[in-house]
N, C-alpha and C. Protein backbone atom coordinates (compact mmCIF):
# COMPACT_ATOMS: atom_id res chain seq x y z
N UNK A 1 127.71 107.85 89.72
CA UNK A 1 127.07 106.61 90.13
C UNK A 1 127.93 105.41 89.77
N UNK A 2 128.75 105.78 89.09
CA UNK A 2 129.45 104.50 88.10
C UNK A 2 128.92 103.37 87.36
N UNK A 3 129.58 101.98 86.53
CA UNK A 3 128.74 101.55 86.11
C UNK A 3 127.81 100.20 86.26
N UNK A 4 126.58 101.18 86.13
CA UNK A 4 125.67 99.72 86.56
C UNK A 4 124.90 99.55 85.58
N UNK A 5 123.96 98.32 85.58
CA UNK A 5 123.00 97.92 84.71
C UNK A 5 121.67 99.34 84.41
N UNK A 6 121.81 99.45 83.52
CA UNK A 6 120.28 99.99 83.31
C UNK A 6 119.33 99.75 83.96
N UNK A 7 118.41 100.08 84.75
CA UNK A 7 117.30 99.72 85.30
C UNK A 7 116.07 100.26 84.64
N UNK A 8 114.87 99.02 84.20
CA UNK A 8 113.68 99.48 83.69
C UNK A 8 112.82 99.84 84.49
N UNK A 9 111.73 100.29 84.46
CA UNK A 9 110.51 100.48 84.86
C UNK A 9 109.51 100.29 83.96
N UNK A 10 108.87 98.53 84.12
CA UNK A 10 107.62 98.55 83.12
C UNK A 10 106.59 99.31 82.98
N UNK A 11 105.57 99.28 82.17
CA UNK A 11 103.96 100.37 82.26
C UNK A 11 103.51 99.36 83.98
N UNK A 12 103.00 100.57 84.19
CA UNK A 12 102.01 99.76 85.31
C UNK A 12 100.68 99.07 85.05
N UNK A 13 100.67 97.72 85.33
CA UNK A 13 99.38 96.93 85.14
C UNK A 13 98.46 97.64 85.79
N UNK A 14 97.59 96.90 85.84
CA UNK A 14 96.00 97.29 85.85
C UNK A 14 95.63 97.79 87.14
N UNK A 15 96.33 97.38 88.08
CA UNK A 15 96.33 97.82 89.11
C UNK A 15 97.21 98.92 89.47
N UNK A 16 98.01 99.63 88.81
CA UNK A 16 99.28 100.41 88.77
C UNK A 16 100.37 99.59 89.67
N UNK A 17 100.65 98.51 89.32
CA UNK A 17 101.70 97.45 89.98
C UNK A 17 103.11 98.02 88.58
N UNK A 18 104.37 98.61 88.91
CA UNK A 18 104.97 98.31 87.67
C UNK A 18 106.45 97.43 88.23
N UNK A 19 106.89 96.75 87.31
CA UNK A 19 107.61 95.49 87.20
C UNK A 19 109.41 96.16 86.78
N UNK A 20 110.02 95.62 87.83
CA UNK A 20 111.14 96.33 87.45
C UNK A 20 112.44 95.41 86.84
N UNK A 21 112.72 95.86 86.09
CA UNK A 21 114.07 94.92 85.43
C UNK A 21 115.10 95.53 85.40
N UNK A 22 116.42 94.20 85.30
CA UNK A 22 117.41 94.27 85.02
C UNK A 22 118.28 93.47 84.26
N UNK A 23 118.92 93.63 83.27
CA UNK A 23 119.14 92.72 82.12
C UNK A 23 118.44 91.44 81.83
N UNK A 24 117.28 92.42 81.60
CA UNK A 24 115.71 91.42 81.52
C UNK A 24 115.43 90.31 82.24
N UNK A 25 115.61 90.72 83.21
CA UNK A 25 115.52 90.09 84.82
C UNK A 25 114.85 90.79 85.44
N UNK A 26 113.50 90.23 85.82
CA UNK A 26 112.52 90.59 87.13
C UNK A 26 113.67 90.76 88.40
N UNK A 27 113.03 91.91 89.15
CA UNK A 27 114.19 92.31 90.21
C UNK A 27 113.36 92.45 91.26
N UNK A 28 111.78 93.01 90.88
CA UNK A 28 110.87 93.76 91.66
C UNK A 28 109.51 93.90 91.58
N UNK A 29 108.86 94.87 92.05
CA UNK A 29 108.17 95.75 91.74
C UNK A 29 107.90 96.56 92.78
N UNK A 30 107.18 97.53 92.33
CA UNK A 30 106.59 98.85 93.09
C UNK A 30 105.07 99.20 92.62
N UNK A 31 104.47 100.00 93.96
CA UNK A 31 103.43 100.83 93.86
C UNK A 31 104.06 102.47 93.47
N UNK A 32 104.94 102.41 94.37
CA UNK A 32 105.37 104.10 94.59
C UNK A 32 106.47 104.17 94.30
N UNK A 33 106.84 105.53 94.53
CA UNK A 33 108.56 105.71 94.09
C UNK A 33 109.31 104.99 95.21
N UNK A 34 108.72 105.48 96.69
CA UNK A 34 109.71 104.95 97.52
C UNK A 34 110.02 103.26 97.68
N UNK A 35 109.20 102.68 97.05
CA UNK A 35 109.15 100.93 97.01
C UNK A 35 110.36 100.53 95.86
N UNK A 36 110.31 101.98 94.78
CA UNK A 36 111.41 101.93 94.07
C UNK A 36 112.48 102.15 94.75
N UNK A 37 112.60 102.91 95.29
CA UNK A 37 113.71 103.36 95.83
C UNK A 37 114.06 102.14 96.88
N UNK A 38 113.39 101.52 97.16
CA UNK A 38 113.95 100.19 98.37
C UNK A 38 114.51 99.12 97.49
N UNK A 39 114.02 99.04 96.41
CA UNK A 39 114.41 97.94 95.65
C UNK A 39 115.90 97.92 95.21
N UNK A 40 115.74 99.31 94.90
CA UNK A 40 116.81 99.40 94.06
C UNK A 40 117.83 100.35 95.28
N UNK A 41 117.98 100.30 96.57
CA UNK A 41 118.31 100.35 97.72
C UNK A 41 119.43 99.24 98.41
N UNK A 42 118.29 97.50 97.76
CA UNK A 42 118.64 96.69 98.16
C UNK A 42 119.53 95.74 97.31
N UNK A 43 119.83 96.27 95.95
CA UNK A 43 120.62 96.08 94.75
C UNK A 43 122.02 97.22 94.44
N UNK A 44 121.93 97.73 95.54
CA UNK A 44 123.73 98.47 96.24
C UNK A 44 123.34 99.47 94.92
N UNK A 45 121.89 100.22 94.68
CA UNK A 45 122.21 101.45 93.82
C UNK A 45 121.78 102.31 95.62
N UNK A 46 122.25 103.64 94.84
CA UNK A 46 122.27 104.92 96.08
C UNK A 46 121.36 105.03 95.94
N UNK A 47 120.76 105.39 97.55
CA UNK A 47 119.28 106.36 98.04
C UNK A 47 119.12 107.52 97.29
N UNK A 48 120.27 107.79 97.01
CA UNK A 48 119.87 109.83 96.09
C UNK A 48 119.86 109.09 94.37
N UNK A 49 120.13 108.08 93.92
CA UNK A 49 119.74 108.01 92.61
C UNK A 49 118.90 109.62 92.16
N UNK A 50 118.98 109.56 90.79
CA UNK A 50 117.92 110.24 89.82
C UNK A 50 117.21 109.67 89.13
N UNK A 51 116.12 108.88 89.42
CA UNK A 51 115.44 108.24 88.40
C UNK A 51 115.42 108.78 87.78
N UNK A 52 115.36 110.52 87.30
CA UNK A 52 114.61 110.64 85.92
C UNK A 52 116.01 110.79 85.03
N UNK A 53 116.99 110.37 85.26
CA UNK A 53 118.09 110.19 84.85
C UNK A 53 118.26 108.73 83.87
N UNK A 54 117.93 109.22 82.27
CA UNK A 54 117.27 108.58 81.15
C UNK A 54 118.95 107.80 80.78
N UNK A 55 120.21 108.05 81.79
CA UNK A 55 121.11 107.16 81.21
C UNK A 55 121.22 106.07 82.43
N UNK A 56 120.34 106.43 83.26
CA UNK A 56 120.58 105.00 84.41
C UNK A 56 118.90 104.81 84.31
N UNK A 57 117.63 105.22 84.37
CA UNK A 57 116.47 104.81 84.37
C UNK A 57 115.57 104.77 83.08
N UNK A 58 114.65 103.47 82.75
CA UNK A 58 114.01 103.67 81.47
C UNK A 58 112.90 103.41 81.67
N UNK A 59 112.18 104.69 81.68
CA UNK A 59 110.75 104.14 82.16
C UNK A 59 110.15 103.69 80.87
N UNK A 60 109.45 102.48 81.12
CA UNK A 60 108.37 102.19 79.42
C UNK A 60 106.85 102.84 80.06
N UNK A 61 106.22 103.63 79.26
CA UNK A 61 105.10 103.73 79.46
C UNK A 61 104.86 104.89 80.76
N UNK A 62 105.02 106.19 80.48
CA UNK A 62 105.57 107.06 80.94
C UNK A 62 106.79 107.01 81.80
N UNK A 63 106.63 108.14 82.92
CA UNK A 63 107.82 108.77 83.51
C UNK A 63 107.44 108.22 84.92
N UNK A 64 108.34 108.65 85.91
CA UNK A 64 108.28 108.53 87.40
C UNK A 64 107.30 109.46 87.97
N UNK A 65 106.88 110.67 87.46
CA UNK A 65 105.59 111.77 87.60
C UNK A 65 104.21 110.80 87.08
N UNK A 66 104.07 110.38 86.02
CA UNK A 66 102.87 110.17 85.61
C UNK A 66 102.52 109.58 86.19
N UNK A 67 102.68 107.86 86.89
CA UNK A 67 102.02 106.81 87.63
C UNK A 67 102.38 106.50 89.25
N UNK A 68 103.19 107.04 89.76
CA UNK A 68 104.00 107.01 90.57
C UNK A 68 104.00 108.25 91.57
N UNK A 69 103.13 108.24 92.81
CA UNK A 69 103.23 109.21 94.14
C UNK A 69 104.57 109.82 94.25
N UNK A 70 104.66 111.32 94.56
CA UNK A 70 106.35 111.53 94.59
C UNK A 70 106.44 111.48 96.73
């Protein structure tokens, strides 16, 4: 992938809205994975990313399974 910023994934609010960062910079958000995947689509990371890939994705407040439609 080479090197890029870390990308977070906050807990999802109350509504399961979660808030995505980048060097603690609002970038986003998402309902689903694929809203993730557009975001971070539109920030020149690859469509095949691995989110669950814990040296490029950090989820706070579980994983990409727990809150998140696959």
């Amino acid at each position: 992938m080479g090197i890029r910023p870390w990308v977070i994934v906050e807990p999802p609010d109350r509504r399961g809205l979660r808030r995505i960062t980048i060097h603690d910079k609002t970038v986003g958000s998402a309902w689903s994975l694929r809203e993730l995947r557009e975001v971070l689509r539109r920030l020149g990371y690859p469509d095949d990313m691995d989110l669950d890939d814990r040296a490029c994705v950090y989820w706070r407040g579980g994983d990409s399974s727990e809150h998140f439609q696959r």
